[in-house]
N, C-alpha and C. Protein backbone atom coordinates (compact mmCIF):
# COMPACT_ATOMS: atom_id res chain seq x y z
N UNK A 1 0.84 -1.16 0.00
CA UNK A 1 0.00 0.00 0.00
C UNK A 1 0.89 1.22 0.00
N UNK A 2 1.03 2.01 -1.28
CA UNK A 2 1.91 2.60 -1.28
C UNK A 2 0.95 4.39 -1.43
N UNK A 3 1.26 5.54 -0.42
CA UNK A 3 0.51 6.57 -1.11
C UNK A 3 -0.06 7.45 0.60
N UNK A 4 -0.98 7.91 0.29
CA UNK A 4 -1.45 8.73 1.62
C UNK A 4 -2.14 7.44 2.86
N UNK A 5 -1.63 7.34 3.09
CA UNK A 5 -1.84 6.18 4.87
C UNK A 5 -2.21 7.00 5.85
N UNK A 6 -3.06 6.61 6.28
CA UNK A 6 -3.45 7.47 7.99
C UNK A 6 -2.64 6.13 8.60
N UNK A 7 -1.76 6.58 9.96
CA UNK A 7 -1.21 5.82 10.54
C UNK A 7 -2.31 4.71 11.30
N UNK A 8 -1.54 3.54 11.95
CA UNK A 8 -3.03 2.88 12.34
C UNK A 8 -2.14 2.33 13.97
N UNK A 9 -3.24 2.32 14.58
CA UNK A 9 -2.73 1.62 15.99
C UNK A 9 -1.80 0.74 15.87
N UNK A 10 -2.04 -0.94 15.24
CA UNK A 10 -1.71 -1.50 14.81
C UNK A 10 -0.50 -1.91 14.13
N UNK A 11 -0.50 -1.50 13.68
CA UNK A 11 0.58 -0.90 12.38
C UNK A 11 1.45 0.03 12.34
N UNK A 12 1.84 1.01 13.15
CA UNK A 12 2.90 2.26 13.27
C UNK A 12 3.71 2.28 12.66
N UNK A 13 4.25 1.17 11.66
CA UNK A 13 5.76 1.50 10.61
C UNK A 13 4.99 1.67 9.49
N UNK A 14 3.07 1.54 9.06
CA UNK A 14 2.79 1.41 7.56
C UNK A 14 3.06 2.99 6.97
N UNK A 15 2.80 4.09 7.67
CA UNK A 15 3.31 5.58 7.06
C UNK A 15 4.52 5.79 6.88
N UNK A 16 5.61 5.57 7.77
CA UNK A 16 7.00 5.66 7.58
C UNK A 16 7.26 5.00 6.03
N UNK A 17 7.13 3.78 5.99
CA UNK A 17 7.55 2.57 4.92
C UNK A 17 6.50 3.23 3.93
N UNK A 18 5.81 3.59 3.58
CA UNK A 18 5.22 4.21 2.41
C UNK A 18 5.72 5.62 2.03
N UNK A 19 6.33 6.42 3.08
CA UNK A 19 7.30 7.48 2.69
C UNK A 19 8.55 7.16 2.11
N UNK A 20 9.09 5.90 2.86
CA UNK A 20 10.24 5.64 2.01
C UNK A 20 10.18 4.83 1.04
N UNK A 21 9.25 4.35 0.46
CA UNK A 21 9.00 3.62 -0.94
C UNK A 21 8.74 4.88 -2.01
N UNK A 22 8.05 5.71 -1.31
CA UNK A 22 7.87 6.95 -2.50
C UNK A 22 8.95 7.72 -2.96
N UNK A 23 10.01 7.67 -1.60
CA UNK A 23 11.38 8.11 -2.27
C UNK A 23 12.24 7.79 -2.56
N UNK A 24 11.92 6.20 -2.64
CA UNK A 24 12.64 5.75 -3.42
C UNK A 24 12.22 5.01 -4.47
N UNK A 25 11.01 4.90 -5.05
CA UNK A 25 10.66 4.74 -6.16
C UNK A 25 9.80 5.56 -7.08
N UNK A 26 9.02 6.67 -6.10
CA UNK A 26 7.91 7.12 -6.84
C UNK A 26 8.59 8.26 -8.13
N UNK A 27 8.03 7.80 -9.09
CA UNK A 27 7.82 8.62 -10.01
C UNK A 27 8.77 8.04 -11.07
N UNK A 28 8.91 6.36 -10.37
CA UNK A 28 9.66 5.76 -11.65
C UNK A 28 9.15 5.00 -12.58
N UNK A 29 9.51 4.14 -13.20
CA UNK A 29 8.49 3.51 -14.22
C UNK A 29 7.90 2.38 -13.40
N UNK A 30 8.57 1.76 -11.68
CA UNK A 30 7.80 0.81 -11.09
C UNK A 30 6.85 1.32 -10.35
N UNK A 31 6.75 3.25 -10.75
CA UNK A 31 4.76 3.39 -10.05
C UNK A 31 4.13 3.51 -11.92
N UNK A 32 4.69 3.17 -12.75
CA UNK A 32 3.84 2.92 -13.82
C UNK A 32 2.46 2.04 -13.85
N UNK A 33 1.37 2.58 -13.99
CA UNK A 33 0.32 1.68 -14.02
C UNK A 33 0.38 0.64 -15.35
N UNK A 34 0.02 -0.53 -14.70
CA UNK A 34 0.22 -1.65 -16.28
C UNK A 34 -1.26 -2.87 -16.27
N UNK A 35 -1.64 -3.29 -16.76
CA UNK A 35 -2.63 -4.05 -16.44
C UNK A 35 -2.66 -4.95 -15.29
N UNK A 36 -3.89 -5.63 -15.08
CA UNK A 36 -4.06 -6.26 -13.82
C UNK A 36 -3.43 -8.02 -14.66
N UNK A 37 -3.76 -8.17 -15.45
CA UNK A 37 -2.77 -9.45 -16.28
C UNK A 37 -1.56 -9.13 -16.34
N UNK A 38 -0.62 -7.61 -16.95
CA UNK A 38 0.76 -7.69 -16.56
C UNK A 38 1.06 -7.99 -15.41
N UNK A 39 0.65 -7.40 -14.23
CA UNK A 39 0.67 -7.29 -13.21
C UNK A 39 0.73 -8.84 -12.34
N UNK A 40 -0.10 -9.47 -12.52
CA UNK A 40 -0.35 -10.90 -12.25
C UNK A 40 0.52 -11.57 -12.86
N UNK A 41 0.72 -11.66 -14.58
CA UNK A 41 2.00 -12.46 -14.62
C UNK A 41 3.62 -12.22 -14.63
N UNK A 42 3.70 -10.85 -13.96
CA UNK A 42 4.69 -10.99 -13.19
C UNK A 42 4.83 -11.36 -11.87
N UNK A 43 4.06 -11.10 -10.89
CA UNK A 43 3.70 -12.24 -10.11
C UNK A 43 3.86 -14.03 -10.21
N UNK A 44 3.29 -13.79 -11.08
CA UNK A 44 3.64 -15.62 -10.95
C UNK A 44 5.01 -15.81 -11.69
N UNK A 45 5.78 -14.94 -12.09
CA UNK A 45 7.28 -15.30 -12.51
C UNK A 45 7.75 -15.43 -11.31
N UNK A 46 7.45 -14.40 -10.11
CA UNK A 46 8.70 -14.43 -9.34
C UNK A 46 8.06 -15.72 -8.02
N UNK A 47 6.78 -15.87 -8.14
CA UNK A 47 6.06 -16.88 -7.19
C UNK A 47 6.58 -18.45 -7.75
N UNK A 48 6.71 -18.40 -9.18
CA UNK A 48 6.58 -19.58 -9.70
C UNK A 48 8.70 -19.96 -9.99
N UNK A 49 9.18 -19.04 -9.19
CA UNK A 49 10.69 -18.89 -9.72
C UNK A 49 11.44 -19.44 -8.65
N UNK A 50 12.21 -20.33 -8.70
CA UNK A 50 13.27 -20.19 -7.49
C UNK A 50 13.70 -19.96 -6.38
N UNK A 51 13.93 -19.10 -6.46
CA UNK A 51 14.06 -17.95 -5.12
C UNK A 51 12.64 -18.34 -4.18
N UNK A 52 11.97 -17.64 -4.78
CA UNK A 52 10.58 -17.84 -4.07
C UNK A 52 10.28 -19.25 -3.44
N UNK A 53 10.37 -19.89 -4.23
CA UNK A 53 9.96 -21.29 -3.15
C UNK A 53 11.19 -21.47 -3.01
N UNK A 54 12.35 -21.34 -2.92
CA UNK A 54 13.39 -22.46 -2.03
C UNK A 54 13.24 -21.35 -0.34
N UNK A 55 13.04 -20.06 -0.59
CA UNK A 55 12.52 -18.98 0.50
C UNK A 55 11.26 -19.35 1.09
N UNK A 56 10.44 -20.53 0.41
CA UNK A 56 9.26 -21.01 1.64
C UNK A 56 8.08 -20.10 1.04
N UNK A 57 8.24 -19.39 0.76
CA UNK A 57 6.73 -18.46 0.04
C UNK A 57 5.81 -18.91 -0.46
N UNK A 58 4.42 -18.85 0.09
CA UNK A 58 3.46 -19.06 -0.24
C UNK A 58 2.89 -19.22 -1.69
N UNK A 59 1.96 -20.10 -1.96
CA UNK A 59 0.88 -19.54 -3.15
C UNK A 59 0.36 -18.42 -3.02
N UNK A 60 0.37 -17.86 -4.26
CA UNK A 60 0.15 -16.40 -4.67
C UNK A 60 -1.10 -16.38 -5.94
N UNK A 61 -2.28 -15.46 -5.51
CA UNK A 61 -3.09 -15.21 -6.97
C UNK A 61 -3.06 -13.29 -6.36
N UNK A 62 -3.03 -13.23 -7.47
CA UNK A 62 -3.31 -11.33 -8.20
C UNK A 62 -4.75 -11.44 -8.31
N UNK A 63 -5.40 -10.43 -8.11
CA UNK A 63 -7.00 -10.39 -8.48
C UNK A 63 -6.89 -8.60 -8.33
N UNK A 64 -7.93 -8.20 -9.22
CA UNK A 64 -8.14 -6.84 -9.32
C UNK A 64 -9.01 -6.35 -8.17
N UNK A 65 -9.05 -5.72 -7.37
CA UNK A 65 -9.64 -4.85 -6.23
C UNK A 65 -11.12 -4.75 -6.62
N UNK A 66 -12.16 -4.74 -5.65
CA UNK A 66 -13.34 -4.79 -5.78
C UNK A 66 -13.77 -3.19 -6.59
N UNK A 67 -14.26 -2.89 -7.52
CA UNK A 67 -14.56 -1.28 -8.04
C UNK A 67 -14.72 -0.27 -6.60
N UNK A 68 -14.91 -0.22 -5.78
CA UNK A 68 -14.83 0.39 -4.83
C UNK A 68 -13.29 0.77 -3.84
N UNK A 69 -13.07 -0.47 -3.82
CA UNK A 69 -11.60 -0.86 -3.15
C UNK A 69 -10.59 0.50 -3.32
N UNK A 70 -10.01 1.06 -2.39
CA UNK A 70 -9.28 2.32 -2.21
C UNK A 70 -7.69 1.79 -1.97
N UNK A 71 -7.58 0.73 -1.65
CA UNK A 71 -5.83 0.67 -1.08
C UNK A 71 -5.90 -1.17 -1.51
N UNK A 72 -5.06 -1.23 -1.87
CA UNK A 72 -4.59 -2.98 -2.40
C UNK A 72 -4.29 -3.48 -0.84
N UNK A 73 -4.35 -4.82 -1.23
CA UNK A 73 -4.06 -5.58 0.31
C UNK A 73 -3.65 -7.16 -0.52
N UNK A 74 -3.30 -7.87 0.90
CA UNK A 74 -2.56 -8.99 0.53
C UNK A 74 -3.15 -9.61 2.05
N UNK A 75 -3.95 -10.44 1.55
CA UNK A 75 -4.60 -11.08 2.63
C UNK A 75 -4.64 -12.94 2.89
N UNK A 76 -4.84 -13.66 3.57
CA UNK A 76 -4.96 -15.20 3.24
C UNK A 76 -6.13 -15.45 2.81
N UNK A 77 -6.29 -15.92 1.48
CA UNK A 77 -7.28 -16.06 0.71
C UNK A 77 -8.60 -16.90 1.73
N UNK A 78 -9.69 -16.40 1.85
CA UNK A 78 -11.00 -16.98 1.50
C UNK A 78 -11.62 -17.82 0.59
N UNK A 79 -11.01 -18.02 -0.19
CA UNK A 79 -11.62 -18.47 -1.50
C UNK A 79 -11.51 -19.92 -1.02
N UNK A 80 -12.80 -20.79 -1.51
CA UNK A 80 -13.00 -22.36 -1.06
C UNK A 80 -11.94 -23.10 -1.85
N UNK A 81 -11.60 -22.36 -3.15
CA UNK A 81 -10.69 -23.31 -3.93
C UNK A 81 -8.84 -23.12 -3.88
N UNK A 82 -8.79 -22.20 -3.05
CA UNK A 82 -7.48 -21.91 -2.53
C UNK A 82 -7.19 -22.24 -1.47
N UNK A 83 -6.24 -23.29 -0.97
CA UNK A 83 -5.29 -24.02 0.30
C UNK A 83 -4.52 -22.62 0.72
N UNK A 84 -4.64 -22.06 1.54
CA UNK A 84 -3.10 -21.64 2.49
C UNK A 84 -2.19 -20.94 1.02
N UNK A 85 -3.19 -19.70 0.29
CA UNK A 85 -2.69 -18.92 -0.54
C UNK A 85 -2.87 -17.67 -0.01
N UNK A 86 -1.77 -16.68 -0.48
CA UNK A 86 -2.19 -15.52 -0.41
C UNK A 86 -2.46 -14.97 -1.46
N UNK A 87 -4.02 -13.74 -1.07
CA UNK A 87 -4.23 -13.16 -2.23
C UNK A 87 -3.99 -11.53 -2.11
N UNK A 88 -3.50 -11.51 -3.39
CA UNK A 88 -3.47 -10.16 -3.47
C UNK A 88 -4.70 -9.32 -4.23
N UNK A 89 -5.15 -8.28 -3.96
CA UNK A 89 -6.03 -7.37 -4.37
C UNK A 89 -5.37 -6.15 -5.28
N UNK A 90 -5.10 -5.92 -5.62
CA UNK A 90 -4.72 -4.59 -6.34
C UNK A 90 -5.90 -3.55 -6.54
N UNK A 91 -5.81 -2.39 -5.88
CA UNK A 91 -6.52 -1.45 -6.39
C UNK A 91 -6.39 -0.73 -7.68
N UNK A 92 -7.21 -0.14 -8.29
CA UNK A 92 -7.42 0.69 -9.29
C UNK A 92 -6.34 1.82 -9.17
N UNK A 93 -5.36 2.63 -10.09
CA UNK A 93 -4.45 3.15 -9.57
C UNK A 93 -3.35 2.87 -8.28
N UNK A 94 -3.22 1.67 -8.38
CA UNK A 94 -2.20 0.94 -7.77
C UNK A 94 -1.82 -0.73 -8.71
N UNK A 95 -1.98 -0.51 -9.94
CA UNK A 95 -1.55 -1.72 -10.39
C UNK A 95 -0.27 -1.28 -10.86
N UNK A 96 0.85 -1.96 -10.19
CA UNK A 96 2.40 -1.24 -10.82
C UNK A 96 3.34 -2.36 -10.03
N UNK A 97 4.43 -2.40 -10.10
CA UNK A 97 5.89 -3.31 -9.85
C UNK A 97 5.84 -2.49 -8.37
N UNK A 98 5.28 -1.31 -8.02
CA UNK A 98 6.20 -0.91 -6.55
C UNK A 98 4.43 -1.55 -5.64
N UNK A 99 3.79 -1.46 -6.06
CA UNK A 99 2.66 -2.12 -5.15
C UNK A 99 2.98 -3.73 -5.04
N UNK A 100 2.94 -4.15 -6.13
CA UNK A 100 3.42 -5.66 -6.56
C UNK A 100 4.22 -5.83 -5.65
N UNK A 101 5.36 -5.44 -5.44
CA UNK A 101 6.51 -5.68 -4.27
C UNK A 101 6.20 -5.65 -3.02
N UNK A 102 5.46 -4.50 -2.84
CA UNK A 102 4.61 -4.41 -1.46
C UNK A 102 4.31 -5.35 -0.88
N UNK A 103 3.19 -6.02 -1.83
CA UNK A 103 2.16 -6.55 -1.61
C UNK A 103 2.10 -8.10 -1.40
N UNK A 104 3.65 -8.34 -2.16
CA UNK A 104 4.73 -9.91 -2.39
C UNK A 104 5.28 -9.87 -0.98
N UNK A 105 5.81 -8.69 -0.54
CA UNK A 105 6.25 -9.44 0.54
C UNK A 105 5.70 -9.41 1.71
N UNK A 106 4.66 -8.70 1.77
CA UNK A 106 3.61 -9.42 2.95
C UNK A 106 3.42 -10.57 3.01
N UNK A 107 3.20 -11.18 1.74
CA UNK A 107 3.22 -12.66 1.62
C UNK A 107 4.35 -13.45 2.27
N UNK A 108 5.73 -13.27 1.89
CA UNK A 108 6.62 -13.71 2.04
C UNK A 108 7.45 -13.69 3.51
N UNK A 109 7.37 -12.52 3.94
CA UNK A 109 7.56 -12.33 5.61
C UNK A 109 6.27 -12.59 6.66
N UNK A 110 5.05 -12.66 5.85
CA UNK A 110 3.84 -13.37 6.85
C UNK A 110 3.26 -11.70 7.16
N UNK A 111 1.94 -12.48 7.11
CA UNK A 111 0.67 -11.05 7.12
C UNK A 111 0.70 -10.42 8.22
N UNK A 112 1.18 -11.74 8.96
CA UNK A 112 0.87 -11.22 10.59
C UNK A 112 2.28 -10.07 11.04
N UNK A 113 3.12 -10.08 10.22
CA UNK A 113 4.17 -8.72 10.59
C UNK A 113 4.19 -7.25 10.08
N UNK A 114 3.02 -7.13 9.58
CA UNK A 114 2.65 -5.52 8.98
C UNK A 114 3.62 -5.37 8.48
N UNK A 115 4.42 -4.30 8.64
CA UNK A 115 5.25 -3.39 8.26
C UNK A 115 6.60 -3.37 9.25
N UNK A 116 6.64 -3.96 9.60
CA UNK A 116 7.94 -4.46 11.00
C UNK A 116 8.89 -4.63 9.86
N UNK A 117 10.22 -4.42 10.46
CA UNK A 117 11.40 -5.28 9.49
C UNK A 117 11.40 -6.67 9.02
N UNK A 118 11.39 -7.16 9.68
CA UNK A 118 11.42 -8.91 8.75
C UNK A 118 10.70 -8.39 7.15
N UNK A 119 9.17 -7.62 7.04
CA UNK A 119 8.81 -6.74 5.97
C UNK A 119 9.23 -6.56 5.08
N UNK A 120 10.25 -5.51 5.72
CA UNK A 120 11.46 -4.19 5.24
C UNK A 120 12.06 -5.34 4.28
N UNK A 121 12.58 -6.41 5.13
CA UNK A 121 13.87 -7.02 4.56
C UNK A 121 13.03 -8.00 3.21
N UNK A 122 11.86 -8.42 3.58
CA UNK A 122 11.38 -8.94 2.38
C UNK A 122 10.73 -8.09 1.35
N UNK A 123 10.48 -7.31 1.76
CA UNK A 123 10.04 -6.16 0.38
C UNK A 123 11.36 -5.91 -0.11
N UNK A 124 12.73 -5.65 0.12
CA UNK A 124 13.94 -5.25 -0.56
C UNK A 124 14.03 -6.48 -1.01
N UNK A 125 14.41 -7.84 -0.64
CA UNK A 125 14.18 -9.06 -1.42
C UNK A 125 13.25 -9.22 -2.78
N UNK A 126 12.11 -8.81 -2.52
CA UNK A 126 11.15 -8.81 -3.64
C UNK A 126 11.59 -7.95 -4.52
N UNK A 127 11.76 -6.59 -4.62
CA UNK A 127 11.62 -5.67 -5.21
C UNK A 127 13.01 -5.93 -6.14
N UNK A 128 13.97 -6.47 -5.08
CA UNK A 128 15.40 -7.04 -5.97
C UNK A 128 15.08 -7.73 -6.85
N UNK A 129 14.68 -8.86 -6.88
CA UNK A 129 13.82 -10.02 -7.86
C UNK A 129 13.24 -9.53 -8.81
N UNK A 130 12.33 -8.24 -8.83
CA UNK A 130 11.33 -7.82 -9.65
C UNK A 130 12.10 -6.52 -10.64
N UNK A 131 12.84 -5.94 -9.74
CA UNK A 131 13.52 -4.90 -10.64
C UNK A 131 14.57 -4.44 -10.42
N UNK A 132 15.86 -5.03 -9.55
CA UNK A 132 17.27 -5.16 -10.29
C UNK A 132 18.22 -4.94 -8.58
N UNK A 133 18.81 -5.09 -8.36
CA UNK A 133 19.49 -5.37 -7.26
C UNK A 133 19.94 -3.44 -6.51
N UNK A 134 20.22 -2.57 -8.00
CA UNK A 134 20.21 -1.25 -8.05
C UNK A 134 18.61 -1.08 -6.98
N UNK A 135 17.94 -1.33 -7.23
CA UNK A 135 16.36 -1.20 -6.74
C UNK A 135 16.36 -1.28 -5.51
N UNK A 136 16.72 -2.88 -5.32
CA UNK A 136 16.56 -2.95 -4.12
C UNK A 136 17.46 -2.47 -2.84
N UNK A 137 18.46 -1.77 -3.44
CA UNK A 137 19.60 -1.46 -2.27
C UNK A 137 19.02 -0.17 -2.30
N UNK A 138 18.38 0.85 -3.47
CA UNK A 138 17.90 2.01 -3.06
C UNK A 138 16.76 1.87 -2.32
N UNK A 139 16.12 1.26 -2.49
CA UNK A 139 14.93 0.91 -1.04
C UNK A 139 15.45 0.63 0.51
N UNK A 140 16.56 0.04 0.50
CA UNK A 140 16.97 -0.03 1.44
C UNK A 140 17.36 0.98 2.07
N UNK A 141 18.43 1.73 1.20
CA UNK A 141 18.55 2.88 2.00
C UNK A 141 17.66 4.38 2.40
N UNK A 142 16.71 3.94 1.32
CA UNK A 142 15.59 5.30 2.30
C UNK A 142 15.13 4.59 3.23
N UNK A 143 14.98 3.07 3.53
CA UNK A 143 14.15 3.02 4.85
C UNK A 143 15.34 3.12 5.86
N UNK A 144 16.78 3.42 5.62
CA UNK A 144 17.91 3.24 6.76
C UNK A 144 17.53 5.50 6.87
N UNK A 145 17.32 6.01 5.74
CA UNK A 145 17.20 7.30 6.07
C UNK A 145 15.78 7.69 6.25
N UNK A 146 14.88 6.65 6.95
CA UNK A 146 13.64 7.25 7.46
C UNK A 146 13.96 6.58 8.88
N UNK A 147 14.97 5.84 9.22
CA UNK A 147 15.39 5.37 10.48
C UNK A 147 14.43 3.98 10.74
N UNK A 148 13.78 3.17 9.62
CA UNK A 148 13.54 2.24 9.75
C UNK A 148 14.21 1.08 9.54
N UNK A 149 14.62 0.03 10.98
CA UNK A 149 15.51 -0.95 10.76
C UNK A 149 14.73 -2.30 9.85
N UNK A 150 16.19 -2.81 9.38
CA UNK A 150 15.49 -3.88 8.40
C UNK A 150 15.82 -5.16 9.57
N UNK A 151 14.73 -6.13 9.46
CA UNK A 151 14.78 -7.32 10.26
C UNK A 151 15.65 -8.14 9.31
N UNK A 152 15.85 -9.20 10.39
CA UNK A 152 16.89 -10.27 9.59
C UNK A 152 15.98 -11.29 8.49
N UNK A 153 16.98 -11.50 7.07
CA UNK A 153 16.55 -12.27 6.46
C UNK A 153 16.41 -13.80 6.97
N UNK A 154 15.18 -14.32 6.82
CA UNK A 154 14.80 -15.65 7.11
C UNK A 154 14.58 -16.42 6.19
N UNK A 155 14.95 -16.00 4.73
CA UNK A 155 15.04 -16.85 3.09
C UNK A 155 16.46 -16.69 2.65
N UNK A 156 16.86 -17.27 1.34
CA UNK A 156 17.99 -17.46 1.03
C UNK A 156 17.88 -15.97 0.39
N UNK A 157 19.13 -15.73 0.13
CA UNK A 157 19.73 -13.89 -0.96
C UNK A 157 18.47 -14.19 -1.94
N UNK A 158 18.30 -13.17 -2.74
CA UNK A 158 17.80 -13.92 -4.11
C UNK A 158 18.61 -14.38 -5.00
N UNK A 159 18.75 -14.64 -6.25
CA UNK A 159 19.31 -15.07 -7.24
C UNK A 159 19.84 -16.62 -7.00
N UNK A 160 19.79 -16.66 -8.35
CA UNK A 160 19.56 -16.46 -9.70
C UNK A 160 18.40 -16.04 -9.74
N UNK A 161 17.91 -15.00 -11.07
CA UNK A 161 16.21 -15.33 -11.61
C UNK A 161 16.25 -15.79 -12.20
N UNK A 162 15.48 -16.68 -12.46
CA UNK A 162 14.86 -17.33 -13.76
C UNK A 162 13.64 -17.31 -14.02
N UNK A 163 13.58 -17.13 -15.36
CA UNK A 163 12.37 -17.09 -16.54
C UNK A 163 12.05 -18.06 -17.55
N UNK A 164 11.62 -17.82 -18.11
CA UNK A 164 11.23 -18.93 -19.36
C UNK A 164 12.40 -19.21 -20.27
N UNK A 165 12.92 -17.71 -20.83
CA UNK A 165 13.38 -17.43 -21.71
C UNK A 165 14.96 -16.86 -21.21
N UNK A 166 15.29 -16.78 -19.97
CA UNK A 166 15.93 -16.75 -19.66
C UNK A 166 16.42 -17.08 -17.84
N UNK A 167 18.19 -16.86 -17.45
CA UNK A 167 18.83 -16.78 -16.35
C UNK A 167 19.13 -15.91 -15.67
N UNK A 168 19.42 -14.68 -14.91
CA UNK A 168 19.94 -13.96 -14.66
C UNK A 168 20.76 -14.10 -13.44
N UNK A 169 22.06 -13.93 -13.54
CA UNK A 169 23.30 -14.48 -12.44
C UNK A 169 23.82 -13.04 -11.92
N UNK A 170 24.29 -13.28 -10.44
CA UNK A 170 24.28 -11.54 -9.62
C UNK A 170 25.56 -11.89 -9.23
């Protein structure tokens, strides 16, 4: 959930961590809006890739936000035909690579840690995976210059990616 946040009881790092995603990504081509199918099957590259499951990460479905829906979320699916998946929602003006990342690693560090570091450290994981190692170390360091600590990684580094059509070695 990347954008204007009212802070929440709950939650006290989700405003910080959305300030420092905006400065360190906003206004790049990963807040580009792209379809809710681009969007999804990049998702399942990085769900269906390596990294991701040898890191333990959940099943993952993309679904477009209810027409009403104001902020994307990443929740444990409801759905009768989904086991122990997480789903993601994407809102309308939030379909892009920096929500996508968001929204991946809630999945990946567990719903139940909001915005805590373990988070931190899996959203820079994701976002590495999704758009280039440059990416993810600049994410890192606005959340080290909004004074938010990153928790310890509990998955392997990323890399390699792999794709269909290709390897990519770091």
């Amino acid at each position: 959930m990347i954008g204007n946040e009212a802070a929440s009881c709950h939650d006290g790092g989700r405003t910080a961590v959305g300030a420092a995603e905006l400065a360190s990504f906003g206004g790049t081509d990963l807040d580009d809006q792209r379809s809710i199918e681009e969007v999804a099957r990049r998702a399942a590259d990085v769900v269906g890739g390596l990294w991701w499951r040898s890191a333990g990460g959940p099943p993952v479905i993309v679904v477009a936000a209810r027409a009403h829906g104001r902020s994307s979320t990443a929740r444990w699916s409801s759905r009768p035909t989904s086991a122990s998946c997480v789903e993601i929602r994407l809102a309308r003006g939030q379909r892009d690579i920096a929500t996508l990342a968001h929204e991946l690693a809630h999945g990946l560090a567990g719903i139940e840690h909001g915005h805590d570091g373990r988070f931190r450290a899996a959203e820079i994981d994701v976002l590495t995976v999704l758009a280039g190692e440059a990416q993810g170390q600049s994410l890192a360091a606005c959340f080290d210059s909004f004074a938010l600590a990153i928790g310890p990684r509990m998955w392997p580094v990323p890399g390699p990616v792999v794709g269909d059509t290709f390897v990519l070695r770091r």
